[in-house]
C-alpha atoms as a PDB file:
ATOM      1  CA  UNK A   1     -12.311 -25.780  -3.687  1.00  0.00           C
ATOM      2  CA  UNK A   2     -13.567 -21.748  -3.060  1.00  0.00           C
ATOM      3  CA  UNK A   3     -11.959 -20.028  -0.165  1.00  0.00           C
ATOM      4  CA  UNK A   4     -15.103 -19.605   2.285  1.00  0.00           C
ATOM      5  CA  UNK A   5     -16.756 -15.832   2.336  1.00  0.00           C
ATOM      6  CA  UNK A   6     -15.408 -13.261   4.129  1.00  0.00           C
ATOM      7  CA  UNK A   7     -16.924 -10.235   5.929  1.00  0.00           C
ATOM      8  CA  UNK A   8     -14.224  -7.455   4.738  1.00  0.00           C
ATOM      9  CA  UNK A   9     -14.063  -4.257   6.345  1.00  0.00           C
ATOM     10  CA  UNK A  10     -15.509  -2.097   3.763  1.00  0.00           C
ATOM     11  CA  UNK A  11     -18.016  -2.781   1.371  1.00  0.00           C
ATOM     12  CA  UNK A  12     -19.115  -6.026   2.992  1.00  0.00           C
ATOM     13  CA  UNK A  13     -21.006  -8.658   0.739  1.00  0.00           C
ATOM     14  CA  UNK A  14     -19.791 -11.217  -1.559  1.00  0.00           C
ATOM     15  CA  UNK A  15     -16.198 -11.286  -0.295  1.00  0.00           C
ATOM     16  CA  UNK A  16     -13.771 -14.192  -0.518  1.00  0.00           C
ATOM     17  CA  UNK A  17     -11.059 -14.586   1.482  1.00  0.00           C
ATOM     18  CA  UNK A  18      -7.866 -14.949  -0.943  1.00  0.00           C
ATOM     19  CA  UNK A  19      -4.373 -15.565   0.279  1.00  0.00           C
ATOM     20  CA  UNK A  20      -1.574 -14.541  -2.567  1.00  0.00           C
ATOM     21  CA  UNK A  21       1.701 -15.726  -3.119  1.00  0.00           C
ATOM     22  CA  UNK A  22       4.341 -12.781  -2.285  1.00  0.00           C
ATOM     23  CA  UNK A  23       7.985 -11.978  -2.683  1.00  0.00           C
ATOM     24  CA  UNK A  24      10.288  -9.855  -0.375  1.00  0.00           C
ATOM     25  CA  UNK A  25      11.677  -7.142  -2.044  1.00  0.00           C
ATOM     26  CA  UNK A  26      14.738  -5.405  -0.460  1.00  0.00           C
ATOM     27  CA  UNK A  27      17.041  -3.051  -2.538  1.00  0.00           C
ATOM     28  CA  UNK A  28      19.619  -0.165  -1.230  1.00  0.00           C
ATOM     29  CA  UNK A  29      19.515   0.450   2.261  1.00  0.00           C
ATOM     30  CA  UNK A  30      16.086  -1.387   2.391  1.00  0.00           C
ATOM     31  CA  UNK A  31      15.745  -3.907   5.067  1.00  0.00           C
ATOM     32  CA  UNK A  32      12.910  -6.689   5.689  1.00  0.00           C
ATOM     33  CA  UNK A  33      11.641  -8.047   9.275  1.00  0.00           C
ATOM     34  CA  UNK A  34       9.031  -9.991   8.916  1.00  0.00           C
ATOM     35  CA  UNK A  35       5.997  -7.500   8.573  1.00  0.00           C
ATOM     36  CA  UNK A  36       8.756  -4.566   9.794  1.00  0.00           C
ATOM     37  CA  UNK A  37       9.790  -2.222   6.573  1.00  0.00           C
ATOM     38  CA  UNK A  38      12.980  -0.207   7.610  1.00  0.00           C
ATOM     39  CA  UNK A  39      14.804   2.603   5.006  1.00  0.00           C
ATOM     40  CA  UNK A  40      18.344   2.953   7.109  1.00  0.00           C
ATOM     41  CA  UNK A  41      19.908   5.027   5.323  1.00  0.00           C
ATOM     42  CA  UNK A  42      19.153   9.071   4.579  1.00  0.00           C
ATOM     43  CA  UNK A  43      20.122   9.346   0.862  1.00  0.00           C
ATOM     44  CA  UNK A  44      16.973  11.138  -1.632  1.00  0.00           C
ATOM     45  CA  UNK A  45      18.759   9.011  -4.692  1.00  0.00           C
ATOM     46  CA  UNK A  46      18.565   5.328  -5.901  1.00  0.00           C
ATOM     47  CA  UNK A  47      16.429   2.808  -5.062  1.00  0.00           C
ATOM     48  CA  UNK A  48      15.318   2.421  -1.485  1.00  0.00           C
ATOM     49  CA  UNK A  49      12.516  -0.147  -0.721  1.00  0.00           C
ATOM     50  CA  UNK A  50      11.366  -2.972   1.991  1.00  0.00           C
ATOM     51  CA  UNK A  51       8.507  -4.447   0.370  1.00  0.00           C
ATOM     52  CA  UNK A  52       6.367  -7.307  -0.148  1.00  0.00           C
ATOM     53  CA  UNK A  53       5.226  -7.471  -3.505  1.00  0.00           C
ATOM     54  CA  UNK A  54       2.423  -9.974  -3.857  1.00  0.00           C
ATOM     55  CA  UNK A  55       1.018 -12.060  -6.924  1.00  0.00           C
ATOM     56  CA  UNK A  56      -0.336 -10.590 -10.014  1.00  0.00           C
ATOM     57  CA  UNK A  57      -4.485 -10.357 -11.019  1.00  0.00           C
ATOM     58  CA  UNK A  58      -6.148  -9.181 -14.352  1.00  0.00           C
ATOM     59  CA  UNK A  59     -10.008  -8.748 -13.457  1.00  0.00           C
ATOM     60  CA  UNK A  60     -12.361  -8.564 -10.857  1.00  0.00           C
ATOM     61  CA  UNK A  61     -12.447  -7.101  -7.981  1.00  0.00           C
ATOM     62  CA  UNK A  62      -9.768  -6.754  -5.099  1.00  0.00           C
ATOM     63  CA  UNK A  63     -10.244  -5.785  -1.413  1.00  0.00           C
ATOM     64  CA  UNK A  64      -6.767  -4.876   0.527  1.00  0.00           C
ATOM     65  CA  UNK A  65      -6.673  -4.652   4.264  1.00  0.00           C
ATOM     66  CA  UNK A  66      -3.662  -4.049   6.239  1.00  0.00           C
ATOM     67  CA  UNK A  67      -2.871  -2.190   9.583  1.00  0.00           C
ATOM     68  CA  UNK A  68       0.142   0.572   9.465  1.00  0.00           C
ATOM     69  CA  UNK A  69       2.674   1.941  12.085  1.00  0.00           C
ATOM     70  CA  UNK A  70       5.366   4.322  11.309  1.00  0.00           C
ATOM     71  CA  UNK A  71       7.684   4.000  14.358  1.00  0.00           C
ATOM     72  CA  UNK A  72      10.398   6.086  12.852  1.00  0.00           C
ATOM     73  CA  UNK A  73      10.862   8.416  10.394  1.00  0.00           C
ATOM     74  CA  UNK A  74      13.569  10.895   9.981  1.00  0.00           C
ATOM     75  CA  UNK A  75      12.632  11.415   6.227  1.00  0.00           C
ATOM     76  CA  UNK A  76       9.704  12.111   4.289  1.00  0.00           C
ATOM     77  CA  UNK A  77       7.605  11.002   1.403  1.00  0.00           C
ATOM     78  CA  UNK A  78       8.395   7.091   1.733  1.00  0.00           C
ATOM     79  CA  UNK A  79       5.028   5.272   0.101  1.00  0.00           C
ATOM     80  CA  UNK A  80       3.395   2.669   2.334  1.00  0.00           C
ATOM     81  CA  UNK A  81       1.120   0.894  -0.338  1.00  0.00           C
ATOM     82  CA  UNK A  82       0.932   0.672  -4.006  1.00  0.00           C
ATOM     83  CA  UNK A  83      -0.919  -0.920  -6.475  1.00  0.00           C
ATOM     84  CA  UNK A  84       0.925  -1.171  -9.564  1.00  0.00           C
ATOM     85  CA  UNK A  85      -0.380  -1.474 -13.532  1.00  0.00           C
ATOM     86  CA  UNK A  86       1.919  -4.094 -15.127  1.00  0.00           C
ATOM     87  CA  UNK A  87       0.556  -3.264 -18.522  1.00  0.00           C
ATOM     88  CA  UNK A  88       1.478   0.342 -18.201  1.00  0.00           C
ATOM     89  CA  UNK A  89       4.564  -0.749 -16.490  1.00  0.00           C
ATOM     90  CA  UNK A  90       4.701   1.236 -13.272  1.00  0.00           C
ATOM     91  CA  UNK A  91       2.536   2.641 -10.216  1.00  0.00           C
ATOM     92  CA  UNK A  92      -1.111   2.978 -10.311  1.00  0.00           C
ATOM     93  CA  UNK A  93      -1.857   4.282  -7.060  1.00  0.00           C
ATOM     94  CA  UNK A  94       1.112   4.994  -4.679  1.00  0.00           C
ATOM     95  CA  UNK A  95      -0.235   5.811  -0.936  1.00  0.00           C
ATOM     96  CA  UNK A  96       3.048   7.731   0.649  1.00  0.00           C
ATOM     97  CA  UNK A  97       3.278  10.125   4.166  1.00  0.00           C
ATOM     98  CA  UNK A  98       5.260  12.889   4.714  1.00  0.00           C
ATOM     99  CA  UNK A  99       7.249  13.738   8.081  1.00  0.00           C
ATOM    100  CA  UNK A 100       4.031  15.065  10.139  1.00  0.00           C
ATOM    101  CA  UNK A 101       1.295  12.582   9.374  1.00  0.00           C
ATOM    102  CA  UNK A 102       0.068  13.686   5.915  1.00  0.00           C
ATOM    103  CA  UNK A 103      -1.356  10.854   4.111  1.00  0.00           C
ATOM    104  CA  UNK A 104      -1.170  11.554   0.406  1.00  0.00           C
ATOM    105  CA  UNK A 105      -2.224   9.868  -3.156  1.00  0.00           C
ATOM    106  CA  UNK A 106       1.674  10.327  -4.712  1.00  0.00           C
ATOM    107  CA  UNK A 107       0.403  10.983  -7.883  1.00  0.00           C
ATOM    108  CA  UNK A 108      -1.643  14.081  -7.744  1.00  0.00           C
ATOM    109  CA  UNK A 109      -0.453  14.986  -4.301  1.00  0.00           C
ATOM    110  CA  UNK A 110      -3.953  14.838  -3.221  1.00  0.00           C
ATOM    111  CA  UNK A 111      -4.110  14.737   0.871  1.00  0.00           C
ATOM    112  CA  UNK A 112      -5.906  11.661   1.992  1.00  0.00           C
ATOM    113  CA  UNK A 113      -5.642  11.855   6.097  1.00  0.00           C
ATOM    114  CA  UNK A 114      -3.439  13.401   8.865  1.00  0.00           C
ATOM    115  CA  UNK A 115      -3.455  10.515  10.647  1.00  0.00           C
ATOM    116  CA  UNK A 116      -0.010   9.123   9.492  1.00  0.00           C
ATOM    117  CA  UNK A 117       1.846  10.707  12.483  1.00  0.00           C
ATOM    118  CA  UNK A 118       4.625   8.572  14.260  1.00  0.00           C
ATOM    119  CA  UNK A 119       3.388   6.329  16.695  1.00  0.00           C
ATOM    120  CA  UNK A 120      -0.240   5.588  15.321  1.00  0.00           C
ATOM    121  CA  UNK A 121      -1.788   2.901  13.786  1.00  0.00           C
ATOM    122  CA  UNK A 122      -3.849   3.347  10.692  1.00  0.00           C
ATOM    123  CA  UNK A 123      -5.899   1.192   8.897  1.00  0.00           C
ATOM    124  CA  UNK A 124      -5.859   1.072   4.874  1.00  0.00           C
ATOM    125  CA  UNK A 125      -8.200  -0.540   2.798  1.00  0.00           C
ATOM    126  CA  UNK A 126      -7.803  -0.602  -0.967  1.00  0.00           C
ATOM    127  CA  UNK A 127     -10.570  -1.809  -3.247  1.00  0.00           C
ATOM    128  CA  UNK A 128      -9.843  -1.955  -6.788  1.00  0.00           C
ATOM    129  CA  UNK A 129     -12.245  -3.082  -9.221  1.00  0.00           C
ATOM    130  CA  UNK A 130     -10.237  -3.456 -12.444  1.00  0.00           C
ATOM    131  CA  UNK A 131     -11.332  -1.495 -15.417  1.00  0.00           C
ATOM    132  CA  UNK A 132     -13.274   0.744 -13.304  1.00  0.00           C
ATOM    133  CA  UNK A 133     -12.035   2.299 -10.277  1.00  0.00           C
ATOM    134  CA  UNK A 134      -9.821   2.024  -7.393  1.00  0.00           C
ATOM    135  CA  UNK A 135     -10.655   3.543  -3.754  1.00  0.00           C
ATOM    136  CA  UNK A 136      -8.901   4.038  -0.803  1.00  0.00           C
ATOM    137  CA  UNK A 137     -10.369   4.351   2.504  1.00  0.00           C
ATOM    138  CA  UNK A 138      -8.110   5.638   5.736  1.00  0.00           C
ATOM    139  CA  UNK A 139      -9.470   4.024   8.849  1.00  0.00           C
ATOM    140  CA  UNK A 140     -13.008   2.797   7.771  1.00  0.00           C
ATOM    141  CA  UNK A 141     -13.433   5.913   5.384  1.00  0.00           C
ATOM    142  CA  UNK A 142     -13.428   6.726   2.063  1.00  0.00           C
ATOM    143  CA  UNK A 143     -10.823   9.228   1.228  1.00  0.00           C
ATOM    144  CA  UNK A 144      -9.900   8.912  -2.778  1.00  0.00           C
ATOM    145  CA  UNK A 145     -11.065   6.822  -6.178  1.00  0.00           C
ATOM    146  CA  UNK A 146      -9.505   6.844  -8.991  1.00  0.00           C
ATOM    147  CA  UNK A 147     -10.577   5.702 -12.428  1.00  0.00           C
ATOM    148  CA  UNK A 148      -8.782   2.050 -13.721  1.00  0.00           C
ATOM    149  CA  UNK A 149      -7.914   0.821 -16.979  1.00  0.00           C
ATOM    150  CA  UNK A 150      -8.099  -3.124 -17.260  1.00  0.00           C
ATOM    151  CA  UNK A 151      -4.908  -4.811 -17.626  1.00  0.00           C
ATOM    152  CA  UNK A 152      -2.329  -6.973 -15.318  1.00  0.00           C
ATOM    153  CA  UNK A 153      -1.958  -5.360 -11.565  1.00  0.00           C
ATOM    154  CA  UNK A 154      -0.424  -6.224  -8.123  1.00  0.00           C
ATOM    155  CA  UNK A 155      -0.296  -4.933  -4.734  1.00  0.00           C
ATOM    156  CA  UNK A 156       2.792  -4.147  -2.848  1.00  0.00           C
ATOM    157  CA  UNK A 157       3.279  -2.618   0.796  1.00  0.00           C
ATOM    158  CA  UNK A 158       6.121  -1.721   3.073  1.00  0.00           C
ATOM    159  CA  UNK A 159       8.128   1.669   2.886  1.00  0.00           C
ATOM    160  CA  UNK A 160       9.716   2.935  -0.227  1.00  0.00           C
ATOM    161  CA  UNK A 161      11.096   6.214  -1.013  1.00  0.00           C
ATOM    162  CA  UNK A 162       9.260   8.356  -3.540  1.00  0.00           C
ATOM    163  CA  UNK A 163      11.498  10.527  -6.071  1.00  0.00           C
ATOM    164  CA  UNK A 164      11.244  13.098  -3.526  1.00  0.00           C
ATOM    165  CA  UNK A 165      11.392  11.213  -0.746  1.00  0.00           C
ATOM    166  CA  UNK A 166      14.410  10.344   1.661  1.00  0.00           C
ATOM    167  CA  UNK A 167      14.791   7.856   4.659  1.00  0.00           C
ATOM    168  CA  UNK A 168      15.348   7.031   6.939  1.00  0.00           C
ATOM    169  CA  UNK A 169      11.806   5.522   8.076  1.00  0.00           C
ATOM    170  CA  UNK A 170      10.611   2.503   9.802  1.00  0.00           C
ATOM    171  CA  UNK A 171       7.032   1.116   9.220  1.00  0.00           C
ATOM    172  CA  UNK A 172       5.462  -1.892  10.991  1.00  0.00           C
ATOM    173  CA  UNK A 173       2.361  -3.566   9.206  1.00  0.00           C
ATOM    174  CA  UNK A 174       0.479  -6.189  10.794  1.00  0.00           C
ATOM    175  CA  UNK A 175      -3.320  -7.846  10.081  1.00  0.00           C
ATOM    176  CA  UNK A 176      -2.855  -7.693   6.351  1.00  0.00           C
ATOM    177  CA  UNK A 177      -5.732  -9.414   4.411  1.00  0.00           C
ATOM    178  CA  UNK A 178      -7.097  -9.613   0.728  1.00  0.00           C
ATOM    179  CA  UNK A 179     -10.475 -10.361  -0.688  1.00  0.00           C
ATOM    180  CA  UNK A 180     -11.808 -10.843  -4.494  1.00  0.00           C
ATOM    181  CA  UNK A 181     -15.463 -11.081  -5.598  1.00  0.00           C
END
Protein backbone atom coordinates (compact mmCIF):
# COMPACT_ATOMS: atom_id res chain seq x y z
CA UNK A 1 0.00 0.00 0.00
CA UNK A 2 1.47 3.88 -0.99
CA UNK A 3 2.14 6.11 1.92
CA UNK A 4 -0.69 8.90 1.39
CA UNK A 5 0.66 12.43 -0.25
CA UNK A 6 2.23 14.83 1.59
CA UNK A 7 2.35 18.65 1.38
CA UNK A 8 6.32 19.14 2.04
CA UNK A 9 7.66 22.37 2.84
CA UNK A 10 9.38 23.21 -0.28
CA UNK A 11 8.58 22.37 -3.61
CA UNK A 12 5.08 21.15 -2.80
CA UNK A 13 3.36 18.67 -5.34
CA UNK A 14 3.59 15.05 -5.75
CA UNK A 15 5.13 14.31 -2.34
CA UNK A 16 4.88 11.07 -0.40
CA UNK A 17 5.32 10.79 2.96
CA UNK A 18 8.21 8.05 3.53
CA UNK A 19 9.36 6.90 6.92
CA UNK A 20 13.08 5.14 6.73
CA UNK A 21 14.59 2.72 8.80
CA UNK A 22 17.65 4.42 10.82
CA UNK A 23 20.57 3.45 12.98
CA UNK A 24 22.20 5.42 15.91
CA UNK A 25 25.56 6.10 15.34
CA UNK A 26 27.75 7.10 18.35
CA UNK A 27 31.64 6.95 18.17
CA UNK A 28 34.39 8.87 20.49
CA UNK A 29 33.04 11.21 22.79
CA UNK A 30 29.73 11.16 20.73
CA UNK A 31 26.64 10.77 22.72
CA UNK A 32 22.86 10.03 21.56
CA UNK A 33 19.51 11.35 23.38
CA UNK A 34 16.87 10.66 21.58
CA UNK A 35 16.75 13.52 18.87
CA UNK A 36 19.69 15.37 21.25
CA UNK A 37 23.35 15.08 19.39
CA UNK A 38 26.06 15.97 22.07
CA UNK A 39 30.20 16.07 21.12
CA UNK A 40 31.56 16.11 25.02
CA UNK A 41 34.68 16.17 24.58
CA UNK A 42 37.13 19.15 22.97
CA UNK A 43 39.69 17.05 21.00
CA UNK A 44 40.10 18.29 16.80
CA UNK A 45 41.32 14.39 16.19
CA UNK A 46 39.47 11.02 15.72
CA UNK A 47 36.17 10.33 15.16
CA UNK A 48 33.53 12.33 16.95
CA UNK A 49 29.84 11.82 15.89
CA UNK A 50 26.05 11.52 17.38
CA UNK A 51 24.16 10.61 14.44
CA UNK A 52 21.31 8.96 12.98
CA UNK A 53 22.13 7.50 9.85
CA UNK A 54 19.01 6.46 7.99
CA UNK A 55 18.32 3.78 5.14
CA UNK A 56 19.91 3.79 1.83
CA UNK A 57 18.02 5.00 -1.81
CA UNK A 58 19.35 4.78 -5.47
CA UNK A 59 16.84 7.03 -7.60
CA UNK A 60 14.27 9.42 -7.45
CA UNK A 61 13.75 12.07 -5.69
CA UNK A 62 14.22 12.84 -1.84
CA UNK A 63 12.76 15.70 0.28
CA UNK A 64 14.51 16.10 3.94
CA UNK A 65 12.91 18.20 6.60
CA UNK A 66 14.17 18.56 10.01
CA UNK A 67 14.21 21.44 12.65
CA UNK A 68 17.84 22.36 14.29
CA UNK A 69 18.99 23.83 17.71
CA UNK A 70 22.50 24.23 18.72
CA UNK A 71 22.24 24.71 22.52
CA UNK A 72 25.93 24.50 23.07
CA UNK A 73 28.87 24.81 21.35
CA UNK A 74 32.27 25.48 22.61
CA UNK A 75 33.84 24.26 19.24
CA UNK A 76 33.43 24.87 15.74
CA UNK A 77 32.85 23.30 12.40
CA UNK A 78 30.70 20.19 13.73
CA UNK A 79 28.29 19.21 10.48
CA UNK A 80 24.58 19.00 11.27
CA UNK A 81 23.37 17.10 8.05
CA UNK A 82 24.88 15.07 5.37
CA UNK A 83 23.94 13.26 2.57
CA UNK A 84 26.40 10.75 1.72
CA UNK A 85 27.32 8.93 -1.93
CA UNK A 86 27.84 5.23 -1.09
CA UNK A 87 29.17 4.60 -4.54
CA UNK A 88 31.85 7.17 -4.16
CA UNK A 89 32.22 6.08 -0.66
CA UNK A 90 32.00 9.23 1.42
CA UNK A 91 30.09 12.72 1.86
CA UNK A 92 28.13 14.30 -0.80
CA UNK A 93 26.93 17.28 0.78
CA UNK A 94 28.04 17.96 4.43
CA UNK A 95 25.93 21.05 6.00
CA UNK A 96 28.37 22.12 9.14
CA UNK A 97 28.33 25.70 11.44
CA UNK A 98 31.01 27.36 12.83
CA UNK A 99 31.13 29.03 16.46
CA UNK A 100 29.02 32.33 15.48
CA UNK A 101 26.16 31.06 13.37
CA UNK A 102 27.77 30.55 9.93
CA UNK A 103 25.99 27.97 8.06
CA UNK A 104 28.33 26.49 5.50
CA UNK A 105 28.34 23.73 2.49
CA UNK A 106 31.76 21.80 4.06
CA UNK A 107 32.92 21.12 0.86
CA UNK A 108 33.56 24.33 -0.90
CA UNK A 109 33.20 26.38 2.22
CA UNK A 110 30.45 28.15 0.55
CA UNK A 111 28.32 30.27 3.33
CA UNK A 112 24.75 29.19 3.29
CA UNK A 113 23.05 31.39 6.32
CA UNK A 114 24.03 33.19 9.59
CA UNK A 115 21.35 31.93 11.23
CA UNK A 116 23.13 28.96 13.02
CA UNK A 117 23.81 31.05 16.20
CA UNK A 118 23.30 29.30 19.68
CA UNK A 119 19.96 29.33 20.84
CA UNK A 120 17.95 29.41 17.44
CA UNK A 121 16.05 27.13 15.65
CA UNK A 122 16.57 26.62 11.98
CA UNK A 123 14.83 24.80 9.58
CA UNK A 124 16.72 22.59 6.80
CA UNK A 125 15.28 21.15 3.94
CA UNK A 126 17.30 18.98 1.58
CA UNK A 127 15.95 17.90 -1.79
CA UNK A 128 18.01 15.65 -3.75
CA UNK A 129 17.01 14.42 -6.98
CA UNK A 130 19.55 11.69 -7.78
CA UNK A 131 21.55 12.04 -10.91
CA UNK A 132 20.76 15.59 -11.09
CA UNK A 133 21.03 17.90 -8.31
CA UNK A 134 20.82 18.37 -4.71
CA UNK A 135 19.51 21.75 -2.94
CA UNK A 136 19.47 23.02 0.28
CA UNK A 137 17.18 25.54 1.54
CA UNK A 138 17.81 27.37 5.21
CA UNK A 139 14.46 28.28 6.66
CA UNK A 140 12.06 28.11 3.60
CA UNK A 141 14.91 29.40 1.20
CA UNK A 142 17.03 28.28 -1.24
CA UNK A 143 20.59 28.77 -0.35
CA UNK A 144 22.88 26.08 -2.47
CA UNK A 145 22.50 23.14 -5.39
CA UNK A 146 24.82 21.10 -6.27
CA UNK A 147 25.10 18.82 -9.28
CA UNK A 148 24.52 14.68 -8.42
CA UNK A 149 25.84 11.71 -9.94
CA UNK A 150 23.38 8.61 -9.72
CA UNK A 151 24.44 5.94 -7.51
CA UNK A 152 23.53 4.53 -3.79
CA UNK A 153 22.97 7.59 -1.12
CA UNK A 154 21.70 8.15 2.49
CA UNK A 155 20.95 10.87 4.78
CA UNK A 156 22.42 11.30 8.15
CA UNK A 157 21.92 14.20 10.84
CA UNK A 158 23.12 15.01 14.30
CA UNK A 159 26.57 16.75 15.10
CA UNK A 160 29.83 15.49 13.85
CA UNK A 161 33.12 17.06 13.81
CA UNK A 162 34.57 18.06 10.46
CA UNK A 163 38.52 17.56 9.94
CA UNK A 164 38.76 20.95 11.20
CA UNK A 165 36.32 20.91 13.51
CA UNK A 166 36.45 20.38 17.43
CA UNK A 167 33.67 19.90 20.14
CA UNK A 168 32.39 20.26 22.25
CA UNK A 169 28.73 21.03 20.78
CA UNK A 170 25.27 20.08 21.57
CA UNK A 171 22.50 20.06 18.86
CA UNK A 172 18.80 19.28 19.42
CA UNK A 173 16.71 18.23 16.23
CA UNK A 174 13.15 17.76 16.39
CA UNK A 175 10.14 17.55 13.47
CA UNK A 176 12.31 15.53 11.15
CA UNK A 177 10.41 14.28 8.02
CA UNK A 178 11.23 12.71 4.51
CA UNK A 179 9.39 12.67 1.26
CA UNK A 180 10.11 10.80 -2.28
CA UNK A 181 8.26 11.41 -5.58
Amino acid sequence: MAAPAAHAEVEPGGWNSTSPSFTVQERGCGQVDNLTFTLTCSTASGDQRAERRYATYTGGTRQFEGYFRISAMGGTRISLKQTFNESASGPYFMLAAERGGRLYAVHGGTTLSTAGTVGATVRVNTVHQVGTSHRTYINGSLKHTYSSPGGSFYDKFGAYRTDSGSGPATVVWSNVKFWSK
